[in-house]
C-alpha atoms as a PDB file:
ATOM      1  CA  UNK A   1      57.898  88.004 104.922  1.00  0.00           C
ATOM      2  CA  UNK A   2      59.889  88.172 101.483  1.00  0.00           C
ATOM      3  CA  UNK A   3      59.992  85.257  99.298  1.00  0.00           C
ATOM      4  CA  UNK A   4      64.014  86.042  99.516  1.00  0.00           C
ATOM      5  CA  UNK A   5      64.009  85.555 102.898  1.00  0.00           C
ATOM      6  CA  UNK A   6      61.690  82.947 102.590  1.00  0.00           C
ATOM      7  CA  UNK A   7      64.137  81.205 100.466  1.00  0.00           C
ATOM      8  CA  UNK A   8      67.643  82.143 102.840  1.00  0.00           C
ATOM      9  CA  UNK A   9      65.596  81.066 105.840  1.00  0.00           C
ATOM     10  CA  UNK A  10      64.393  77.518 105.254  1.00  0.00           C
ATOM     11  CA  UNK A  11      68.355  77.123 103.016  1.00  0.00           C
ATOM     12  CA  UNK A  12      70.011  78.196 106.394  1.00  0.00           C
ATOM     13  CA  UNK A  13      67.718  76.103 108.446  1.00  0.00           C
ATOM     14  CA  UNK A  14      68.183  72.911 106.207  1.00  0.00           C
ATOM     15  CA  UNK A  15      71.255  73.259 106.338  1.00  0.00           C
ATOM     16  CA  UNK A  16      72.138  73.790 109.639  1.00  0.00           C
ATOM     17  CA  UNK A  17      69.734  70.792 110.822  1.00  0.00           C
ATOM     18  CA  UNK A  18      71.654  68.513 107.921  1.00  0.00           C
ATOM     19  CA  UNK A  19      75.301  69.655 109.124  1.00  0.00           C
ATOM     20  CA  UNK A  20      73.859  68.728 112.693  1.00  0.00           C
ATOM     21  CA  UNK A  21      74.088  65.190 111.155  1.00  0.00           C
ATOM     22  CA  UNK A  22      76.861  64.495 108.763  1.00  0.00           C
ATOM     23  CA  UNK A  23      80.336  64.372 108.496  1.00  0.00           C
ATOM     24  CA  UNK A  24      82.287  66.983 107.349  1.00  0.00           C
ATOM     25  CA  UNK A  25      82.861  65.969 103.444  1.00  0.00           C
ATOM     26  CA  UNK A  26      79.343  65.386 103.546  1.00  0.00           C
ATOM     27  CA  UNK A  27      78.393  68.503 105.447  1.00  0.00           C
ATOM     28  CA  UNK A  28      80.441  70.467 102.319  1.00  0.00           C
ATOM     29  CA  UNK A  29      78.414  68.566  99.851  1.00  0.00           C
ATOM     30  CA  UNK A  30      75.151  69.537 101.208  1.00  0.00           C
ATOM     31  CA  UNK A  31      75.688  72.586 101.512  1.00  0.00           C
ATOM     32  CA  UNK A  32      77.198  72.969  98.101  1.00  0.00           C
ATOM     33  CA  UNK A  33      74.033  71.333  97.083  1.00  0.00           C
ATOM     34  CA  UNK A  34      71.847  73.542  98.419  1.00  0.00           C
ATOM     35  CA  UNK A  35      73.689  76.613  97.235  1.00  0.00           C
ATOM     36  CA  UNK A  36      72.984  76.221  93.929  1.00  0.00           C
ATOM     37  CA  UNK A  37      69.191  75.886  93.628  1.00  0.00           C
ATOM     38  CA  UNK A  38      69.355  79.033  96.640  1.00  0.00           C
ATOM     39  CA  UNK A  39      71.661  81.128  94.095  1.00  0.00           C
ATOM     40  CA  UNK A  40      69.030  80.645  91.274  1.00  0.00           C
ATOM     41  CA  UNK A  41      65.370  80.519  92.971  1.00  0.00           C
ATOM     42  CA  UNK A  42      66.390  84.220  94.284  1.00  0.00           C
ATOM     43  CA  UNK A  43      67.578  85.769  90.859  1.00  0.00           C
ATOM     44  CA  UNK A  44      64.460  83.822  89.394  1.00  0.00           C
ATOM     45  CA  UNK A  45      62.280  85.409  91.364  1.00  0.00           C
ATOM     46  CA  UNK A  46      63.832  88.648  91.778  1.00  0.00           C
ATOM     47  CA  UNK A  47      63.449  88.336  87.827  1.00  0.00           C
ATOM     48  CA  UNK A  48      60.268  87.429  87.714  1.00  0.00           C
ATOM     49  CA  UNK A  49      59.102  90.151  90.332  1.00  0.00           C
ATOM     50  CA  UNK A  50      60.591  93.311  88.476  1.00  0.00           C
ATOM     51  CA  UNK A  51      59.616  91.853  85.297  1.00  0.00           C
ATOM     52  CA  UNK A  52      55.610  91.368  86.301  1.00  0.00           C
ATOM     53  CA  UNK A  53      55.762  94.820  87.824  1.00  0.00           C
ATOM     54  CA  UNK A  54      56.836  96.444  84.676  1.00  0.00           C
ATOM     55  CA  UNK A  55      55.244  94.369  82.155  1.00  0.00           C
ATOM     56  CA  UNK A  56      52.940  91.701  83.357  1.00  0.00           C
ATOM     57  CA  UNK A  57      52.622  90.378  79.441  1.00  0.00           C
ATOM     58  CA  UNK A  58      56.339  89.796  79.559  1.00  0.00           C
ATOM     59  CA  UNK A  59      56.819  87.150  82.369  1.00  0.00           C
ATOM     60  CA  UNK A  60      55.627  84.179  80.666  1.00  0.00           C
ATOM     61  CA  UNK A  61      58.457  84.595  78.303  1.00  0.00           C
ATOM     62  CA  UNK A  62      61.244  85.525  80.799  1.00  0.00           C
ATOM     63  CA  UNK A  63      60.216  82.340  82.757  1.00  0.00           C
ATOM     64  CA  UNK A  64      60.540  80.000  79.490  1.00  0.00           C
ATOM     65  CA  UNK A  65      63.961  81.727  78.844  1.00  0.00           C
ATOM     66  CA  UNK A  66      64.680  81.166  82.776  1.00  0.00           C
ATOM     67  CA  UNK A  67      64.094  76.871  82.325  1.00  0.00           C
ATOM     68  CA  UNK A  68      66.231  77.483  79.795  1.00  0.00           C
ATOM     69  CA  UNK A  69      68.780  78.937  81.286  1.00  0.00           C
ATOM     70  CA  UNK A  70      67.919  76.481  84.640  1.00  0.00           C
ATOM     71  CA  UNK A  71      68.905  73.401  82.724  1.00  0.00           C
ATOM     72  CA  UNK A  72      71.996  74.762  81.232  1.00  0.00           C
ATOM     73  CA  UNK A  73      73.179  75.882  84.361  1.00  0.00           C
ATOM     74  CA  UNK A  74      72.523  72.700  86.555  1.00  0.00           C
ATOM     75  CA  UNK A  75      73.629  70.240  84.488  1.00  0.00           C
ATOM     76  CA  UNK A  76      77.390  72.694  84.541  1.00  0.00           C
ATOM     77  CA  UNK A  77      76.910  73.050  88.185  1.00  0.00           C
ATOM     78  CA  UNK A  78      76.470  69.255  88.671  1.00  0.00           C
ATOM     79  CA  UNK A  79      78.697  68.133  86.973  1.00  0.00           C
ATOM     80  CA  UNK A  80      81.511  70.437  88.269  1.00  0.00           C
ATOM     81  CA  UNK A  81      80.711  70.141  92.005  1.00  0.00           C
ATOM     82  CA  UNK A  82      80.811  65.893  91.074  1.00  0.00           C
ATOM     83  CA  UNK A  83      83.115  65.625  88.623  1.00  0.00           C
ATOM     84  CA  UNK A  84      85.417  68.535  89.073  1.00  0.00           C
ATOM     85  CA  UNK A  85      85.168  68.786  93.546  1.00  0.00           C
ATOM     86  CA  UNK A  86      84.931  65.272  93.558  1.00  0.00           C
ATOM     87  CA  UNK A  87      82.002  65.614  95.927  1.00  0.00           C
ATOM     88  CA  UNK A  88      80.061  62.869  97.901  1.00  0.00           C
ATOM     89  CA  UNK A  89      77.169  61.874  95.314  1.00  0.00           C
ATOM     90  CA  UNK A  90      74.334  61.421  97.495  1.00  0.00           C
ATOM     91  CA  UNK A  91      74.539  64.110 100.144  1.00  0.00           C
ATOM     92  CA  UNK A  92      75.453  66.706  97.200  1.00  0.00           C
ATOM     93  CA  UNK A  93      72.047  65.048  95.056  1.00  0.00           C
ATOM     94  CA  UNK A  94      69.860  64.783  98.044  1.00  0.00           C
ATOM     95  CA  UNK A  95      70.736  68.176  99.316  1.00  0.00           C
ATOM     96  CA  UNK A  96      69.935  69.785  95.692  1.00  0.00           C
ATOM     97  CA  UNK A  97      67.104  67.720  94.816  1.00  0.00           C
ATOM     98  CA  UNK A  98      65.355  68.854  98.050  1.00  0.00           C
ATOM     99  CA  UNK A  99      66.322  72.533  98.187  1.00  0.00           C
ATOM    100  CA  UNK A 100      65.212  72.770  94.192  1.00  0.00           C
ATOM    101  CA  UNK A 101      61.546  71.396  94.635  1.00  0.00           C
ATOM    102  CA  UNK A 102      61.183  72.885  98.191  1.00  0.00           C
ATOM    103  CA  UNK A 103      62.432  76.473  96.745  1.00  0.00           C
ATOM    104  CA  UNK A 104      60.823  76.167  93.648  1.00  0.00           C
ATOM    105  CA  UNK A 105      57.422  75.555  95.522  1.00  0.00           C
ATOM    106  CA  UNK A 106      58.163  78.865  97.764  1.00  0.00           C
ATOM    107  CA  UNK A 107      58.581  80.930  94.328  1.00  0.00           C
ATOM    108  CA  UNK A 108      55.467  79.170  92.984  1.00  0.00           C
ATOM    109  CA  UNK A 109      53.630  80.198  96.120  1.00  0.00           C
ATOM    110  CA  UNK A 110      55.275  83.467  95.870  1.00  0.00           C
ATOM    111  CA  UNK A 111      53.901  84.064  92.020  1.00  0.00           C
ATOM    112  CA  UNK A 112      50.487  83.196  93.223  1.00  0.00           C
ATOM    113  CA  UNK A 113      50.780  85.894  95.955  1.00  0.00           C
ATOM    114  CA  UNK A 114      51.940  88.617  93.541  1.00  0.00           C
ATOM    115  CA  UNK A 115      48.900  87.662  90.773  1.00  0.00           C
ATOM    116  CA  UNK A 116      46.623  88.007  93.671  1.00  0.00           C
ATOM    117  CA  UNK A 117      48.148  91.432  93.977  1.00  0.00           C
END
């Protein structure tokens, strides 16, 4: 299977399992929270997987710029989901903190996969 669909799959199925249990507000925030870290694992690795294909030499750069870019756009994206939605806190930080390392980990198993290649 894909690493995108990888990624969709296990969002969809967190989140479905975590609306299963919450309240709406908080169902909103989770999801919300989850979006965000789904948005940018798949343009990371789609990124990351055209760039080793055409120039192996090049990724290690791209994925420096890409942390860049990560912490610029997280700290935006947090802080205008809590400040500017006035979302629940903890179901919104929960729900990203998970789906980041959990995603992340796919993409890292992903890149290990496609040097094996």
């Amino acid at each position: 299977m894909k690493p995108v669909a990888w990624m969709v799959g296990v969002s969809l199925g967190s989140w479905l399992a975590a609306a299963a249990l919450l309240d709406a507000s908080a169902r909103t925030a989770a999801f919300l929270g989850m979006l965000g870290p789904l948005a940018v694992a798949i343009a990371s690795w789609l990124l990351a997987e055209r760039t080793y294909r055409s120039n192996p030499e090049g990724l290690t750069g791209l994925m420096m710029a890409s942390f860049a870019g990560k912490i610029v756009f997280f700290g935006a994206y947090v802080t205008v989901m809590i400040k500017g939605l006035s979302q629940p806190v903890v179901p919104f930080v929960v729900s990203l903190t998970v789906s980041f390392i959990t995603l992340h980990l796919i993409e890292a198993l992903a890149l290990r996969r496609l040097f094996a290649s």
